[in-house]
N, C-alpha and C. Protein backbone atom coordinates (compact mmCIF):
# COMPACT_ATOMS: atom_id res chain seq x y z
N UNK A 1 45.43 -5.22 -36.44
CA UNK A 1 46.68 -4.87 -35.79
C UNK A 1 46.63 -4.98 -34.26
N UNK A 2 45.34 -5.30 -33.74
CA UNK A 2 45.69 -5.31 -32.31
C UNK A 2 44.38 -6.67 -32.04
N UNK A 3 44.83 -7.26 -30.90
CA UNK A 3 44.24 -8.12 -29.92
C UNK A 3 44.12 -7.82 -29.14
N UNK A 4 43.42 -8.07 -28.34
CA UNK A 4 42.42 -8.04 -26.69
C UNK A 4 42.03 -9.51 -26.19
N UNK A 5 42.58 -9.99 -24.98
CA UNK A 5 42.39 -11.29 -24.65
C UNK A 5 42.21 -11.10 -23.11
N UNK A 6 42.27 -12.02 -22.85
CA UNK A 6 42.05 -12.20 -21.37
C UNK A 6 42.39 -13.98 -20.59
N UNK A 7 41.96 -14.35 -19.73
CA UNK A 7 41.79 -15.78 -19.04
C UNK A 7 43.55 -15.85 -18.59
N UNK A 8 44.55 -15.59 -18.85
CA UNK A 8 45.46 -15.84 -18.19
C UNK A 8 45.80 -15.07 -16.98
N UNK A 9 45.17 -14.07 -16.78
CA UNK A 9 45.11 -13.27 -15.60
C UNK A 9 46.60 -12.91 -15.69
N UNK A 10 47.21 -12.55 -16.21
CA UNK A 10 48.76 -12.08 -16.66
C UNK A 10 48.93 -10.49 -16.98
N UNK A 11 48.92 -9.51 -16.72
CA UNK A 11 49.11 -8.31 -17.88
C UNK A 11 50.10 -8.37 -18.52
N UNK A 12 50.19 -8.25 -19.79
CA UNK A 12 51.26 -8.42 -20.45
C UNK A 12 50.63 -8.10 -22.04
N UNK A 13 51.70 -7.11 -22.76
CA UNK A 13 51.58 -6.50 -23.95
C UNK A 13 52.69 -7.66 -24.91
N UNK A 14 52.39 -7.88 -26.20
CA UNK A 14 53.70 -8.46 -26.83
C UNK A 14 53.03 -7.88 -28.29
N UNK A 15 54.03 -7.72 -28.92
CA UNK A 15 54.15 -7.65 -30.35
C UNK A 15 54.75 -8.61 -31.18
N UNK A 16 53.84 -9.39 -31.71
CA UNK A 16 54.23 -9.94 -33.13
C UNK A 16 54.21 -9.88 -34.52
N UNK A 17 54.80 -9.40 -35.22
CA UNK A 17 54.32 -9.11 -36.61
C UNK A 17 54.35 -7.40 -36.32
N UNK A 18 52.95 -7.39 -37.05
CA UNK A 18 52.44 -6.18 -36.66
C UNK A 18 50.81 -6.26 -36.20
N UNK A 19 50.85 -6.87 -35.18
CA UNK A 19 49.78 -7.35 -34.03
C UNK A 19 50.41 -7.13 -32.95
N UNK A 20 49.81 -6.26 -31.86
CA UNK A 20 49.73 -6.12 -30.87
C UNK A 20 48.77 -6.62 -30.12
N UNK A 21 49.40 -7.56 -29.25
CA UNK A 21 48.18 -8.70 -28.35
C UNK A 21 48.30 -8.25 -26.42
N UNK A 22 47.25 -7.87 -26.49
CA UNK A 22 47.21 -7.28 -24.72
C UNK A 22 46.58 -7.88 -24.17
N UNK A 23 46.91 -8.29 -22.74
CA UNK A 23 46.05 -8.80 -21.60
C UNK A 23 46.17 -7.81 -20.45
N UNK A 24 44.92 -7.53 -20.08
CA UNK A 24 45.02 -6.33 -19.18
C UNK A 24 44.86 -6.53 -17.57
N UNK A 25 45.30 -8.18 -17.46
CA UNK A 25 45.19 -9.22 -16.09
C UNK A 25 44.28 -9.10 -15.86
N UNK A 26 44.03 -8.98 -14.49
CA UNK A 26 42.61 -9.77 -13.47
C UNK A 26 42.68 -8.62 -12.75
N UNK A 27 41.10 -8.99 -12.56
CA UNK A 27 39.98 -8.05 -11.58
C UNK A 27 39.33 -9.37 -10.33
N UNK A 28 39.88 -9.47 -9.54
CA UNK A 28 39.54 -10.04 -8.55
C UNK A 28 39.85 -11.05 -8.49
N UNK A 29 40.28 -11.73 -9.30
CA UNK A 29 40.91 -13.39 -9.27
C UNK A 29 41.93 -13.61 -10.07
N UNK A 30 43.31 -13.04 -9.32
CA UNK A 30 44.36 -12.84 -9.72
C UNK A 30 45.41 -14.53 -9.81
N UNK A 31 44.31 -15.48 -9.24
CA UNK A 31 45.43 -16.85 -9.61
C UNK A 31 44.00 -18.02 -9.53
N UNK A 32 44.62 -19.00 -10.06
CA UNK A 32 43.83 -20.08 -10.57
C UNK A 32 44.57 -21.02 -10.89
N UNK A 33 43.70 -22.10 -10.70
CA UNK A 33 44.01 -23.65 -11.34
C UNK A 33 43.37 -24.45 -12.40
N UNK A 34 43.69 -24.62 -13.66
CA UNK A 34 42.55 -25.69 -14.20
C UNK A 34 43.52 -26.79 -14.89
N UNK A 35 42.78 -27.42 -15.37
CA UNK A 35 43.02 -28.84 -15.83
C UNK A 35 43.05 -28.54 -17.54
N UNK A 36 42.76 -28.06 -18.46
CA UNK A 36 42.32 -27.60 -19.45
C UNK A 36 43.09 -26.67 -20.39
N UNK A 37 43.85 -27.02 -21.15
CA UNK A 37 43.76 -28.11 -21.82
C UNK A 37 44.98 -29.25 -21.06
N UNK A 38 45.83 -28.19 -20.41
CA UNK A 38 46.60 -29.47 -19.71
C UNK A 38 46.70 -28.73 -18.10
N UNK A 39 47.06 -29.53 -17.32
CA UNK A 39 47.19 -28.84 -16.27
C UNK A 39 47.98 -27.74 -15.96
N UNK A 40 47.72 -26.51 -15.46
CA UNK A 40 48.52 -25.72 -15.12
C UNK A 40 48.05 -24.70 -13.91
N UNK A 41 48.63 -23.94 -13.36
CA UNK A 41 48.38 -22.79 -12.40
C UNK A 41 48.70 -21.59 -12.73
N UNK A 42 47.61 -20.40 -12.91
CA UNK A 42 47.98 -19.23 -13.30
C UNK A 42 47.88 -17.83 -11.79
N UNK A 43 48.71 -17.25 -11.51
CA UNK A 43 49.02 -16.28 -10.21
C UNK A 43 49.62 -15.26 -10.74
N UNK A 44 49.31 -14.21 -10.05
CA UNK A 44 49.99 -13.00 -10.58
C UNK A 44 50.87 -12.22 -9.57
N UNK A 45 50.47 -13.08 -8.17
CA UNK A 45 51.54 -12.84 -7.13
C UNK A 45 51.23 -11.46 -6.63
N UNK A 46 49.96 -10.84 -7.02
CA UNK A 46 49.58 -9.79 -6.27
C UNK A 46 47.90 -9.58 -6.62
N UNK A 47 47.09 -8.67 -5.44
CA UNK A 47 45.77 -8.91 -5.08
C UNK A 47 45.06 -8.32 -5.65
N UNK A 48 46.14 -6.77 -6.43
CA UNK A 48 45.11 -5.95 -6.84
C UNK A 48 44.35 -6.10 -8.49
N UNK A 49 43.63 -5.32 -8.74
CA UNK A 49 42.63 -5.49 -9.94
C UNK A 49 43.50 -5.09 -10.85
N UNK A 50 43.55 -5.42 -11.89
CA UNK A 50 44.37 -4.91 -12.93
C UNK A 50 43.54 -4.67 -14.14
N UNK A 51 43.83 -3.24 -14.86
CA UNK A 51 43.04 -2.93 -16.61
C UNK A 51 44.35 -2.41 -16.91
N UNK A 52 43.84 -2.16 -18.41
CA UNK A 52 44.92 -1.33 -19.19
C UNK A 52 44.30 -0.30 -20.28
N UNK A 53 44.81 0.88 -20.36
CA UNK A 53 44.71 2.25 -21.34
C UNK A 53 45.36 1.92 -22.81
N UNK A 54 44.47 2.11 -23.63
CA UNK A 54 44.97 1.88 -25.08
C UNK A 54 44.88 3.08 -26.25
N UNK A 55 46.11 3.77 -26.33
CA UNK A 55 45.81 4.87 -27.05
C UNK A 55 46.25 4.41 -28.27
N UNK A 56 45.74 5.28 -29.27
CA UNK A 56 46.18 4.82 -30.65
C UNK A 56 46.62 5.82 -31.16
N UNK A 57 47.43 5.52 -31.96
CA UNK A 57 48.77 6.62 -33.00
C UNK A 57 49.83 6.73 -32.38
N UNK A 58 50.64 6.01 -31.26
CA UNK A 58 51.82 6.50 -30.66
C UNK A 58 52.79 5.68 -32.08
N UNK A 59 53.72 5.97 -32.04
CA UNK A 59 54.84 5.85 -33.02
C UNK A 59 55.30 4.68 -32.35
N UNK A 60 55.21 4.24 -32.79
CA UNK A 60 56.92 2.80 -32.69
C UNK A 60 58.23 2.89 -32.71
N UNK A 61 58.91 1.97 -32.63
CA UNK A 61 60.17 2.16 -32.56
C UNK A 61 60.78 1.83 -34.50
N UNK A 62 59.92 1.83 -34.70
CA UNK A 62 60.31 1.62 -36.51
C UNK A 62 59.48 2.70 -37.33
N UNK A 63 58.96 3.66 -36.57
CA UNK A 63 58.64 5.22 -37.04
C UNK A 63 56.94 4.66 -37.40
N UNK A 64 56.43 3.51 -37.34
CA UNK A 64 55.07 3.49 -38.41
C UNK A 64 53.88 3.82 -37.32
N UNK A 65 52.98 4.48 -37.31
CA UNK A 65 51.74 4.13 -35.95
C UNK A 65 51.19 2.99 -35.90
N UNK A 66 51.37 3.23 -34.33
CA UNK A 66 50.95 1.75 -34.08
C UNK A 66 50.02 2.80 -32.23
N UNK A 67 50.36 1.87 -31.01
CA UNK A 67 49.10 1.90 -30.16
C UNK A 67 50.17 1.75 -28.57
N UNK A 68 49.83 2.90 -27.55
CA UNK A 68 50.30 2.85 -26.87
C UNK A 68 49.15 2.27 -25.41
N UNK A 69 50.23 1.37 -24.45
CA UNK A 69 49.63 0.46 -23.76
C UNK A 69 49.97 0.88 -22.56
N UNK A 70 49.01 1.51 -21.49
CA UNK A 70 49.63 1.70 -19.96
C UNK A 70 48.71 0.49 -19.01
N UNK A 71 49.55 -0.08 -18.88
CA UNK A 71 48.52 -1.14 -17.40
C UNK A 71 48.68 -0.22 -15.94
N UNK A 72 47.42 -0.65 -15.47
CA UNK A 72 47.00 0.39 -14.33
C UNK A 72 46.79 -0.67 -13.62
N UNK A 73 47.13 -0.74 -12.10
CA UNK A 73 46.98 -1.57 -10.66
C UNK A 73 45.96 -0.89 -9.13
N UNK A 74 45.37 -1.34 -9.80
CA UNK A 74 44.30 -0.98 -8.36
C UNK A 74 44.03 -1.42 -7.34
N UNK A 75 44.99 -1.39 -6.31
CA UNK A 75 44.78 -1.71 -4.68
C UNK A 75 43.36 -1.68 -4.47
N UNK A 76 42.76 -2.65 -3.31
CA UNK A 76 41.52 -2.89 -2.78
C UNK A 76 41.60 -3.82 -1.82
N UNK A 77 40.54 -3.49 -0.97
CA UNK A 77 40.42 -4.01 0.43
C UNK A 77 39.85 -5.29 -0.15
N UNK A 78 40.64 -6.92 -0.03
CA UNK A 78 40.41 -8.00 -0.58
C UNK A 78 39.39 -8.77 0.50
N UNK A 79 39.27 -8.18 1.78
CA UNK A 79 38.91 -9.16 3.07
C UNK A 79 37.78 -9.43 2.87
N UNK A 80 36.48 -8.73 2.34
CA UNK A 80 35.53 -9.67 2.18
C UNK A 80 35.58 -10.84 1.32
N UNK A 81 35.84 -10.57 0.14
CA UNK A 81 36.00 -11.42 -0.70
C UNK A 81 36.53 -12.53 -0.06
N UNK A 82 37.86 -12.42 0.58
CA UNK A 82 38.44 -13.71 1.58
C UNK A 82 37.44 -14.28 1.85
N UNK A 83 37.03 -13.39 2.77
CA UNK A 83 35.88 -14.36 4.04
C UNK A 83 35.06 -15.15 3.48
N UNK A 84 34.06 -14.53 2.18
CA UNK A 84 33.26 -15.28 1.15
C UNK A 84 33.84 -16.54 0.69
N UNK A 85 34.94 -16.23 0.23
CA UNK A 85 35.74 -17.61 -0.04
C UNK A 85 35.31 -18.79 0.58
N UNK A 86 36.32 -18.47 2.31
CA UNK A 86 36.54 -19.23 3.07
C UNK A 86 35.41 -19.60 3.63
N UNK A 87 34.22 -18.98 3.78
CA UNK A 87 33.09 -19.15 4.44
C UNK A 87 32.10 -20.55 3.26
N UNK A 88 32.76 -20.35 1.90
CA UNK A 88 32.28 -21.19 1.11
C UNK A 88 33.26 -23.05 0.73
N UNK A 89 34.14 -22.58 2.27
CA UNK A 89 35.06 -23.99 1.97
C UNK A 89 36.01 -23.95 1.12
N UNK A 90 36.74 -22.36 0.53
CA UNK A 90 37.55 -22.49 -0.88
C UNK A 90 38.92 -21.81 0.19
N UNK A 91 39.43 -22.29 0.48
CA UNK A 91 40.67 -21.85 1.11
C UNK A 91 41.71 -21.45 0.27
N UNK A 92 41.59 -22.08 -1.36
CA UNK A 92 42.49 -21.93 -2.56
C UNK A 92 42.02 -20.58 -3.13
N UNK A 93 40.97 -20.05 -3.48
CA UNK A 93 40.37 -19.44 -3.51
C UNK A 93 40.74 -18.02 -2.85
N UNK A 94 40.18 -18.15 -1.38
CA UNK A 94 40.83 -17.28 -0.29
C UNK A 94 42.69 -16.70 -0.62
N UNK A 95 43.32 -17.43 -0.69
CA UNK A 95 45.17 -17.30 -0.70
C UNK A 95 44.72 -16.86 -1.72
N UNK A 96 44.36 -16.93 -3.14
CA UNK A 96 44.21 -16.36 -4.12
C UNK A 96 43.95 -14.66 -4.14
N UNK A 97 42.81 -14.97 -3.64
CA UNK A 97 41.88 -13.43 -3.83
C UNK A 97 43.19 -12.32 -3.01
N UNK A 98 43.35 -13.06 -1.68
CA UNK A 98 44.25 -12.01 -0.98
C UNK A 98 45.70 -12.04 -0.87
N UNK A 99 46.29 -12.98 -1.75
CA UNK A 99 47.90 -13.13 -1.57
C UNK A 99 47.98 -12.85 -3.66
N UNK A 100 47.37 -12.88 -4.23
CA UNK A 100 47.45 -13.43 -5.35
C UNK A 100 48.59 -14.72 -6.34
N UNK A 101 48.49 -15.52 -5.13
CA UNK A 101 49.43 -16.85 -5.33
C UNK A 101 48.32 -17.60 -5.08
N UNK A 102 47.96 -18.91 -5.67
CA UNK A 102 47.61 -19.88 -5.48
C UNK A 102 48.35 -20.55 -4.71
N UNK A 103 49.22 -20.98 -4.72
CA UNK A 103 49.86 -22.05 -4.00
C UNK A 103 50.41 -20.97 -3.15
């Protein structure tokens, strides 16, 4: 009844069926680029770390138990990380870590 995923750096809860699939976003590398399987760019448009709280037995909206989901945002001082970046030639990288936009 439930999933745990990750790599899209997205938080985001959805229900299908009766599967609940969570991504609890990104911890420090809130946007990215790959090629794989097709090209795309993933950003979350902000810097901080993101998890999420998963309790189990909250009720649903159709009375049956199911699993309650709080995503939590954790501000942090991004500037070293920048500098590391940039000091390593990743300027994409850098806008990333501290704007959480790639582009």
């Amino acid at each position: 009844p439930l999933v745990l995923c990750g790599h899209t750096h997205t938080a985001r809860a959805v229900q299908i069926g009766g599967t609940l699939i969570v991504n609890p976003g990104a911890v420090g590398q809130p946007g990215y680029e790959d090629d794989t399987p097709v090209p795309h760019v993933m950003q979350s448009g902000d810097p901080a770390a993101r998890y999420a709280i998963l309790e189990e037995g909250a009720v649903r909206a159709d009375g049956a138990a199911g699993w309650h989901v709080s995503f939590r945002r954790v501000p942090y001082d991004t500037s070293r990380m920048v500098a590391a970046a940039r000091s390593h030639g990743r300027e994409d990288w850098a806008r990333a870590v501290g704007t959480g936009w790639w582009r």
